[in-house]
C-alpha atoms as a PDB file:
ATOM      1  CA  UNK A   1     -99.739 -16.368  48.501  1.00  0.00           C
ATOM      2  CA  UNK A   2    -102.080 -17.970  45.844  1.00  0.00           C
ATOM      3  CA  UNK A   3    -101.357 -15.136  43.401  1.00  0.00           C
ATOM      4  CA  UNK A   4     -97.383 -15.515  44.209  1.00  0.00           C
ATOM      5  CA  UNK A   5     -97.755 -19.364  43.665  1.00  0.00           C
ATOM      6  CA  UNK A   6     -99.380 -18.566  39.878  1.00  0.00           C
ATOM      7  CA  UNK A   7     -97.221 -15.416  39.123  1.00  0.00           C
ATOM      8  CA  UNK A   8     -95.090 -17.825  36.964  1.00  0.00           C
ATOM      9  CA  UNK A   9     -97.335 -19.116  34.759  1.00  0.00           C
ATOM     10  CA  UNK A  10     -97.833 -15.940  33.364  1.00  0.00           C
ATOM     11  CA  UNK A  11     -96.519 -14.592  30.030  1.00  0.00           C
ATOM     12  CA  UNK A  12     -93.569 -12.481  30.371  1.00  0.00           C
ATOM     13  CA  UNK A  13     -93.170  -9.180  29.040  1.00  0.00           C
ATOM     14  CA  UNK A  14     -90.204  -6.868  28.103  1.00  0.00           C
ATOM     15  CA  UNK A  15     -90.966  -3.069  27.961  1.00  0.00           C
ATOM     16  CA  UNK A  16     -94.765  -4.330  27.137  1.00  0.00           C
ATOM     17  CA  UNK A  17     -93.431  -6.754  24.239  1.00  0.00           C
ATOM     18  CA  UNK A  18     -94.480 -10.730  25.689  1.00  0.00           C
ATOM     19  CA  UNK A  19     -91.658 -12.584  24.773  1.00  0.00           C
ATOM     20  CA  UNK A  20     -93.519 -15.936  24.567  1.00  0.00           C
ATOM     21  CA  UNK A  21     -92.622 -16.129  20.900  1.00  0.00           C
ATOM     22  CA  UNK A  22     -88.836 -15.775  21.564  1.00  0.00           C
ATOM     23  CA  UNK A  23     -89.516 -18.858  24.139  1.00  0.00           C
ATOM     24  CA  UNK A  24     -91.375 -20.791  21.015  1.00  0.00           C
ATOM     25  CA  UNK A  25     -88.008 -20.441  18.846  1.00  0.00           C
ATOM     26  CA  UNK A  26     -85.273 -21.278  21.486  1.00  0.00           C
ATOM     27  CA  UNK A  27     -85.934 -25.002  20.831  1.00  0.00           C
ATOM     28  CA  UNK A  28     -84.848 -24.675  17.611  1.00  0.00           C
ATOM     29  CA  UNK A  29     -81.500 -22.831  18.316  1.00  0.00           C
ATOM     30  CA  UNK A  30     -80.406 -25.501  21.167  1.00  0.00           C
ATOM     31  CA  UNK A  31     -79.747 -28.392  18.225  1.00  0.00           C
ATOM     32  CA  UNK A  32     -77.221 -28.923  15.946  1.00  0.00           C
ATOM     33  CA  UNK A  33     -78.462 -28.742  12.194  1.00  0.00           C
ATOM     34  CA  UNK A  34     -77.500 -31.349   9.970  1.00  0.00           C
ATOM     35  CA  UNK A  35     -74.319 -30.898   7.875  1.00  0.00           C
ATOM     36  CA  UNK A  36     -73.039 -31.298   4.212  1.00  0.00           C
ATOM     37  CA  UNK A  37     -70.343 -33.513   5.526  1.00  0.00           C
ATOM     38  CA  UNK A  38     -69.672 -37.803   5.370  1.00  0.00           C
ATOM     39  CA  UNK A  39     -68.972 -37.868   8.847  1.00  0.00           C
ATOM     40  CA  UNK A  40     -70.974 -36.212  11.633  1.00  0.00           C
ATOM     41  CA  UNK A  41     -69.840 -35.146  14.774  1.00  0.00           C
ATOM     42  CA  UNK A  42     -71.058 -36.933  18.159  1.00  0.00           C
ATOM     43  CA  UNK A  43     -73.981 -34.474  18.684  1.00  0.00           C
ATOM     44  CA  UNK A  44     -75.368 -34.963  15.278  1.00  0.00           C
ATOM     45  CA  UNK A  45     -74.975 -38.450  15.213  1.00  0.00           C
ATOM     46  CA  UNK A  46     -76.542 -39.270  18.645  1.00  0.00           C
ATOM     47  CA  UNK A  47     -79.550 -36.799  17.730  1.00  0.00           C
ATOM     48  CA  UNK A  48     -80.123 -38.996  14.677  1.00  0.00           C
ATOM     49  CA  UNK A  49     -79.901 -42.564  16.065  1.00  0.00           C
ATOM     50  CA  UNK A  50     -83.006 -40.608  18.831  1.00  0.00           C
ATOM     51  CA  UNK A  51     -85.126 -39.510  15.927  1.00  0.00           C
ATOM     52  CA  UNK A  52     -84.563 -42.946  13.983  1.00  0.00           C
ATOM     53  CA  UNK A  53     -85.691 -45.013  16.999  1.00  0.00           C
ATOM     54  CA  UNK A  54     -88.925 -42.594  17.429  1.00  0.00           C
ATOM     55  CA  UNK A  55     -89.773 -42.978  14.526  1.00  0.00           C
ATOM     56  CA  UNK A  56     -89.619 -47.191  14.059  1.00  0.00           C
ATOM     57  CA  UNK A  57     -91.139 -47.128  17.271  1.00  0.00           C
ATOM     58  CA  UNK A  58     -94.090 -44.656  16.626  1.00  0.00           C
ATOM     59  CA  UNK A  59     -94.421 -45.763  13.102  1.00  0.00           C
ATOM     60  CA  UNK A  60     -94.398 -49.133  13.291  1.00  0.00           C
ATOM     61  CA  UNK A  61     -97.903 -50.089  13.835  1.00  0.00           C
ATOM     62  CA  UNK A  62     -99.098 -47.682  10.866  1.00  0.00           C
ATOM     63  CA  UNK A  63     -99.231 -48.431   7.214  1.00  0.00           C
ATOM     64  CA  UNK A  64     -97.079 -46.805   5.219  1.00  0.00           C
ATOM     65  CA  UNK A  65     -99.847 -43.628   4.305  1.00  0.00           C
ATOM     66  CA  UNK A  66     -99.121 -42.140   7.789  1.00  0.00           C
ATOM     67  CA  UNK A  67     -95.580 -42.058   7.208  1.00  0.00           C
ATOM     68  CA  UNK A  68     -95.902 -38.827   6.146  1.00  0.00           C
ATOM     69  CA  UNK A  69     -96.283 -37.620   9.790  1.00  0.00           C
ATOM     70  CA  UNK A  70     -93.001 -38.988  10.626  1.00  0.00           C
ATOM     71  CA  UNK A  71     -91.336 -35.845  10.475  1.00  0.00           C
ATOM     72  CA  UNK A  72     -94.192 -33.523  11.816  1.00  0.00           C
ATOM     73  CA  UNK A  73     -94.715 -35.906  14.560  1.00  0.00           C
ATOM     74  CA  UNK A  74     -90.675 -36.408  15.688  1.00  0.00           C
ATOM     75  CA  UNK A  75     -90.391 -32.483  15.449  1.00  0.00           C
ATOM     76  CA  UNK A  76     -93.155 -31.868  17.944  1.00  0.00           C
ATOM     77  CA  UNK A  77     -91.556 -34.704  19.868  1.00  0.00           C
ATOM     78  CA  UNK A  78     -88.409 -32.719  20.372  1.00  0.00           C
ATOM     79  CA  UNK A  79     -90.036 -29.467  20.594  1.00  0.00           C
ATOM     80  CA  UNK A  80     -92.424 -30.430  23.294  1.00  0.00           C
ATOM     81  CA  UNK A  81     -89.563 -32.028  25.053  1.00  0.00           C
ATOM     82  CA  UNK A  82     -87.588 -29.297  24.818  1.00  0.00           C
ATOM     83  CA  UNK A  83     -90.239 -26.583  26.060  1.00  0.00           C
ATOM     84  CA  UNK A  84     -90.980 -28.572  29.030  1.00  0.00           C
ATOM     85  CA  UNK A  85     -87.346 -29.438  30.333  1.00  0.00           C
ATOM     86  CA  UNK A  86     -86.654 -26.197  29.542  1.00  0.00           C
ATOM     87  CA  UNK A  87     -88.966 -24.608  31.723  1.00  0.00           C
ATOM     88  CA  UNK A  88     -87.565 -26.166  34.614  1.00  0.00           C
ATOM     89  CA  UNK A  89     -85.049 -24.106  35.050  1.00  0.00           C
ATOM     90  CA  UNK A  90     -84.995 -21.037  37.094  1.00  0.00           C
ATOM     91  CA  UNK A  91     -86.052 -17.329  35.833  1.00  0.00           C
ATOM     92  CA  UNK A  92     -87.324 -19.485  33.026  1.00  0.00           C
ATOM     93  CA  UNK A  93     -90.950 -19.365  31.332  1.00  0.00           C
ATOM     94  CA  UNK A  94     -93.187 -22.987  30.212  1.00  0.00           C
ATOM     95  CA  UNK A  95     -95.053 -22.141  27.122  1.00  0.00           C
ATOM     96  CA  UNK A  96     -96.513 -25.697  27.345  1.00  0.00           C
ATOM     97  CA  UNK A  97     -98.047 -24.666  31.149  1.00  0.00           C
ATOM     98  CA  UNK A  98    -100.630 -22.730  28.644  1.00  0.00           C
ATOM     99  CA  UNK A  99    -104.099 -24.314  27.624  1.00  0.00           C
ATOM    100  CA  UNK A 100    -104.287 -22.446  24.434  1.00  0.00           C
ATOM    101  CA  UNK A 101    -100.777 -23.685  23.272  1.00  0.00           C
ATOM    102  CA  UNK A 102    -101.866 -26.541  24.065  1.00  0.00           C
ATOM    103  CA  UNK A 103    -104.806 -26.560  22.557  1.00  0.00           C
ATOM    104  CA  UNK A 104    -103.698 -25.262  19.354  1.00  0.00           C
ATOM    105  CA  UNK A 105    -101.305 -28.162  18.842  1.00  0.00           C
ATOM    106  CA  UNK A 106    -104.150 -30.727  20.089  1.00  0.00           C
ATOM    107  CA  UNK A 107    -106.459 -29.309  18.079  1.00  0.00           C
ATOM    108  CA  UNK A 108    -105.504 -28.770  14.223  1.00  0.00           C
ATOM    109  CA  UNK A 109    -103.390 -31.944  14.045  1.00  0.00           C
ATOM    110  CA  UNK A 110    -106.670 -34.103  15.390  1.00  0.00           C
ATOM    111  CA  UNK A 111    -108.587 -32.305  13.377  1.00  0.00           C
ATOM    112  CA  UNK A 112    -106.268 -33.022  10.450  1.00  0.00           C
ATOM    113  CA  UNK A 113    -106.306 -37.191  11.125  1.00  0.00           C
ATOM    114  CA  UNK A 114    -110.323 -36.839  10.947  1.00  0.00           C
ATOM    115  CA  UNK A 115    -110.273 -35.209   8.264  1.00  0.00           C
ATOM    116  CA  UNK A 116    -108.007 -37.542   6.531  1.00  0.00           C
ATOM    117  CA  UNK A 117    -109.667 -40.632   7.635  1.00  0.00           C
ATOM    118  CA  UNK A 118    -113.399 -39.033   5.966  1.00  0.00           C
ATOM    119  CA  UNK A 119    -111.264 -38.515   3.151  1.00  0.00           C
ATOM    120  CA  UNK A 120    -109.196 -41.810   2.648  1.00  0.00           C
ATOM    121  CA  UNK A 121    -111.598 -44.019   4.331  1.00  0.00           C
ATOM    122  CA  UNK A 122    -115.319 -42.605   5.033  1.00  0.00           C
ATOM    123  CA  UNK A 123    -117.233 -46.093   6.172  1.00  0.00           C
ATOM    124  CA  UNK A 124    -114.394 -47.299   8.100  1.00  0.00           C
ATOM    125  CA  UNK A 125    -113.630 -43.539  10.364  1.00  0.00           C
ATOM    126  CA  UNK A 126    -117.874 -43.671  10.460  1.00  0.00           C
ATOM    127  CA  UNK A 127    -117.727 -47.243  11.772  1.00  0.00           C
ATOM    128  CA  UNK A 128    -115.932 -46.700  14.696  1.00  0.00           C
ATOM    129  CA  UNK A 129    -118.909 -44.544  15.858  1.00  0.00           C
ATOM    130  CA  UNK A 130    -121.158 -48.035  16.517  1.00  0.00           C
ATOM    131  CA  UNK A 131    -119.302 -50.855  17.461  1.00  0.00           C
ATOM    132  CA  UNK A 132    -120.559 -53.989  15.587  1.00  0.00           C
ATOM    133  CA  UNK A 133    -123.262 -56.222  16.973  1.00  0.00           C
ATOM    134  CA  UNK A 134    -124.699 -53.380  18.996  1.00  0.00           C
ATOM    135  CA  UNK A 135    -128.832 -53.727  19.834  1.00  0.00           C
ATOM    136  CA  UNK A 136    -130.694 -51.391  18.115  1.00  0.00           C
ATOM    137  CA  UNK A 137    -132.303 -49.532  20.603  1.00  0.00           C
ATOM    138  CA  UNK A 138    -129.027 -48.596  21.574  1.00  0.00           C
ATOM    139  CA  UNK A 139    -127.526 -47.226  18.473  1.00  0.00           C
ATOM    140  CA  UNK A 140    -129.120 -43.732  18.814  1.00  0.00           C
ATOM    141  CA  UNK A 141    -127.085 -43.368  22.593  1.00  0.00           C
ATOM    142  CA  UNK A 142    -123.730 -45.089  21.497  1.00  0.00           C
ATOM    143  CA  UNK A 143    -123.584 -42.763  18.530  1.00  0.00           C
ATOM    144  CA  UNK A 144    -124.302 -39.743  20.493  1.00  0.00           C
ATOM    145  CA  UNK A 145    -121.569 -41.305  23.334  1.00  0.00           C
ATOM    146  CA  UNK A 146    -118.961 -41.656  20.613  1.00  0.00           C
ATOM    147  CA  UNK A 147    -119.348 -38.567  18.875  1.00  0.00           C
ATOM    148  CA  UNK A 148    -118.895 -36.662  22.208  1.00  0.00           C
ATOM    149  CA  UNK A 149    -115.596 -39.328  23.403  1.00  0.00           C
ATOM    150  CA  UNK A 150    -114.172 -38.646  19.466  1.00  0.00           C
ATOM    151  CA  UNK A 151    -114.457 -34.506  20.470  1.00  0.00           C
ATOM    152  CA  UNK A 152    -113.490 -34.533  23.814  1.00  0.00           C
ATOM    153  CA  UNK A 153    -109.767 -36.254  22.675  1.00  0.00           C
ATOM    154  CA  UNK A 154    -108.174 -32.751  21.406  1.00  0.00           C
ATOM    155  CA  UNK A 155    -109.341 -31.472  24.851  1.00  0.00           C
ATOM    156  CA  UNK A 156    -108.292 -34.165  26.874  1.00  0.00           C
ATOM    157  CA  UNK A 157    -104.581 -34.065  24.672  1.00  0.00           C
ATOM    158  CA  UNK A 158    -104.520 -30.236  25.729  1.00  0.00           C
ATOM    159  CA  UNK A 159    -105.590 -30.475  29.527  1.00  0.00           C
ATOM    160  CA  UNK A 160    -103.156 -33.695  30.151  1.00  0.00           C
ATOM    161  CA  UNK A 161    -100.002 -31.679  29.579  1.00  0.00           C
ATOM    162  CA  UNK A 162    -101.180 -28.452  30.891  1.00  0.00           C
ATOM    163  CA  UNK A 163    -101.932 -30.174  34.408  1.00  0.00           C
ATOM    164  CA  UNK A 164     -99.119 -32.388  34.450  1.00  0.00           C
ATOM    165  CA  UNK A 165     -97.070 -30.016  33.890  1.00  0.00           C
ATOM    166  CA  UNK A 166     -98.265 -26.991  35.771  1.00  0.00           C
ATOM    167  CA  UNK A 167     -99.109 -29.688  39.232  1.00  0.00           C
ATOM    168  CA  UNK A 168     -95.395 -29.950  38.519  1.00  0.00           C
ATOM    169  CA  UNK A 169     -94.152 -26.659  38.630  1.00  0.00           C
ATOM    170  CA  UNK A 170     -96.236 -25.750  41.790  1.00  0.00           C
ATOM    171  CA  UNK A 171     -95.007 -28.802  44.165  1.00  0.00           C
ATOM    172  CA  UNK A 172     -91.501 -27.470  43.035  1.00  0.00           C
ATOM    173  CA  UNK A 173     -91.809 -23.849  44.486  1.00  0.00           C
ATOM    174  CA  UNK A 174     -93.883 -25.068  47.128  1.00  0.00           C
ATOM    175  CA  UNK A 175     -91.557 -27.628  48.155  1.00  0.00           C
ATOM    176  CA  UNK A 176     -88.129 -24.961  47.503  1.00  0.00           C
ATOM    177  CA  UNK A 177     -90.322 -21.960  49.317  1.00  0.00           C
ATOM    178  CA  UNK A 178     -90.483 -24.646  52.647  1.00  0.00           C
ATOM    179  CA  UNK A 179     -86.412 -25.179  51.936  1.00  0.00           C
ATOM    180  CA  UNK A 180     -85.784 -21.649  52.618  1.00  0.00           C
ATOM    181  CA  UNK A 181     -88.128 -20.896  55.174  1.00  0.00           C
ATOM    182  CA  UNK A 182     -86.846 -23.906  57.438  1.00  0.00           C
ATOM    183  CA  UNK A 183     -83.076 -23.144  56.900  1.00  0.00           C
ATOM    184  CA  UNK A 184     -82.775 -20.813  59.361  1.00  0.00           C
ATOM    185  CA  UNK A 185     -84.977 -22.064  61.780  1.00  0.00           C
ATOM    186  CA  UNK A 186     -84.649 -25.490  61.504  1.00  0.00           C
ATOM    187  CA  UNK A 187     -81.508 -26.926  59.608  1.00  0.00           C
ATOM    188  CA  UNK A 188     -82.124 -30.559  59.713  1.00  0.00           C
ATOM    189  CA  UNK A 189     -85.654 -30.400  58.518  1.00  0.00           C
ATOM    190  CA  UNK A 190     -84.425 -28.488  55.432  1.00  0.00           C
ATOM    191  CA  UNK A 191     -81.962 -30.728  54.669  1.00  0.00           C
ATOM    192  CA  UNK A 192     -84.840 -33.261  54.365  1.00  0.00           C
ATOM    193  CA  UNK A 193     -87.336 -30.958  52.428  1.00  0.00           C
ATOM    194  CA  UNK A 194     -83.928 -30.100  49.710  1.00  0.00           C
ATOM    195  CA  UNK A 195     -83.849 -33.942  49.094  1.00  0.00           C
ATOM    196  CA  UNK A 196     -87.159 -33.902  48.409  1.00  0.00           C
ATOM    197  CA  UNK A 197     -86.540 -30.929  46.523  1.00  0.00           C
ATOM    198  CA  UNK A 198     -83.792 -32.442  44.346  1.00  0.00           C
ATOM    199  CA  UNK A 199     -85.891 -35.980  43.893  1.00  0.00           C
ATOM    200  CA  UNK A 200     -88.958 -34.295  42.323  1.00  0.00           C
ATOM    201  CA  UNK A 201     -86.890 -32.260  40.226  1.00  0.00           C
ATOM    202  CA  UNK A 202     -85.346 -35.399  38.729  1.00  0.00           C
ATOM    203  CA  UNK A 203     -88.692 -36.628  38.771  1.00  0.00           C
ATOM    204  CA  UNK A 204     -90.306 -33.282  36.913  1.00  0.00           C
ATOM    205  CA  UNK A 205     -88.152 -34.226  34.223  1.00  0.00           C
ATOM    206  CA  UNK A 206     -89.059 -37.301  33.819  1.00  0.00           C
ATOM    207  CA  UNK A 207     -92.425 -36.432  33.740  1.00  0.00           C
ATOM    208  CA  UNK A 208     -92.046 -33.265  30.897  1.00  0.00           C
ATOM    209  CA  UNK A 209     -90.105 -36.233  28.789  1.00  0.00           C
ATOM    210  CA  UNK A 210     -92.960 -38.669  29.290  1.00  0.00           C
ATOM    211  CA  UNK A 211     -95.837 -35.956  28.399  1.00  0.00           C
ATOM    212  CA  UNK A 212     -94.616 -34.587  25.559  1.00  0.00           C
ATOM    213  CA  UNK A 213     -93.815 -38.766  24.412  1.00  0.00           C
ATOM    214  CA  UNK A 214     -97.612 -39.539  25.274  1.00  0.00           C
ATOM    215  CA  UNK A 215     -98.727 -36.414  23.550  1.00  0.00           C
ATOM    216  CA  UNK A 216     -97.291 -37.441  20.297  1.00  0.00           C
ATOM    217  CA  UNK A 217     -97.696 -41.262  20.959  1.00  0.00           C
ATOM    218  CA  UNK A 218    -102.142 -40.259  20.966  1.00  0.00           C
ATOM    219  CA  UNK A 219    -101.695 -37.890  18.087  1.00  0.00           C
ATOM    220  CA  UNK A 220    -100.235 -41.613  16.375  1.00  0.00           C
ATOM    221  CA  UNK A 221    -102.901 -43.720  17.454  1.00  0.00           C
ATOM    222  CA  UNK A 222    -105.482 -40.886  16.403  1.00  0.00           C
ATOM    223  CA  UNK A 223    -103.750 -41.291  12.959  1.00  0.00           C
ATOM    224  CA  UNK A 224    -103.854 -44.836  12.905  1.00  0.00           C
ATOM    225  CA  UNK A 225    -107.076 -45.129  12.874  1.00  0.00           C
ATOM    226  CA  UNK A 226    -107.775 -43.299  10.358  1.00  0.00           C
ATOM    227  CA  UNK A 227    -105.400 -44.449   7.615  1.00  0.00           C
END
């Protein structure tokens, strides 16, 4: 049973070829592209106002050197979103139910804010290592405690979506596996358990929509403090 519960977080595989990579490009193939023309349809126009009101919102507390990430940032956004709703379907995989995808978004793009803040701004990214006014027989400990806090983030950004996401996907096939084990026996309790069933879908995606917004919204403040 615990094997059967974790069976479908594994890679997929056709005639020995993992098709992970052909889940990695769907996401791209599901949105309209932007057209030569004065007028855009519906589609296009609705998936514009969404990445212009991401952006002001994301953007709006950062000077205007990190507006550079605007359109990094709102692609992950919508790639992360997309994985993750996705995934919910049936027969379907979640390439964001990985660590190591995770981790290798978490990982460069923190490392690449760190980088720019020793770059742009040395003494102010080094400050935030000692708060001001601390004693000095302290500083040794709250320099050590910061360093390890300011190393743990790209870990903590990887292992946030990976549980949410994978708690998620468990509580849906152990709730549906109840579903159609009582619906022969008895009716009335199944009737209950597919309401549950259908309310923590709704509210799995909700939750892949908020993760992949709070992935993204860290990645910002990250950046923020270092330009």
């Amino acid at each position: 049973m615990t094997l059967s519960l974790f069976d479908q977080f594994l890679s997929p595989a056709l005639m020995g070829v993992p098709l992970a990579a052909a889940a990695l490009a769907l996401p791209w193939a599901l949105f309209p592209r932007p057209t030569l023309r004065w007028v855009n349809n519906r589609l296009l126009t609705l998936q514009n106002w969404f990445f212009g009101q991401f952006a002001q919102q994301i953007f709006l507390p950062i000077n205007i050197a990190g507006h550079k990430w605007a359109v990094l940032l709102t692609s992950l956004m919508l790639f992360l979103i997309t994985l993750n709703t996705a995934g919910l379907l049936p027969y379907t995989f979640t390439p964001t139910t990985q660590l190591s995808m995770n981790m290798g978004f978490a990982v460069p793009l923190w490392l690449a804010t760190v980088i720019l803040g020793m770059r742009t701004q040395p003494t102010h990214s080094l400050g935030h290592l000692l708060p001001e006014g601390t004693p000095t027989l302290l500083i040794p400990v709250l320099i050590i405690i910061e360093t390890i806090s300011l190393f743990i983030r790209p870990l903590a950004l990887g292992v946030r979506l990976t549980a949410n996401l994978t708690a998620g996907h468990l509580l849906i096939q152990l709730v549906s596996t109840a579903t159609s084990v009582l619906l022969m026996t008895m009716p009335v309790l199944a009737v209950l358990t597919a309401t549950l069933l259908f309310l923590l879908t709704l509210l799995e995606v909700a939750v892949a929509m908020i993760q992949a917004y709070v992935f993204v919204l860290l990645l910002s403040l990250y950046l923020q403090e270092n330009v």
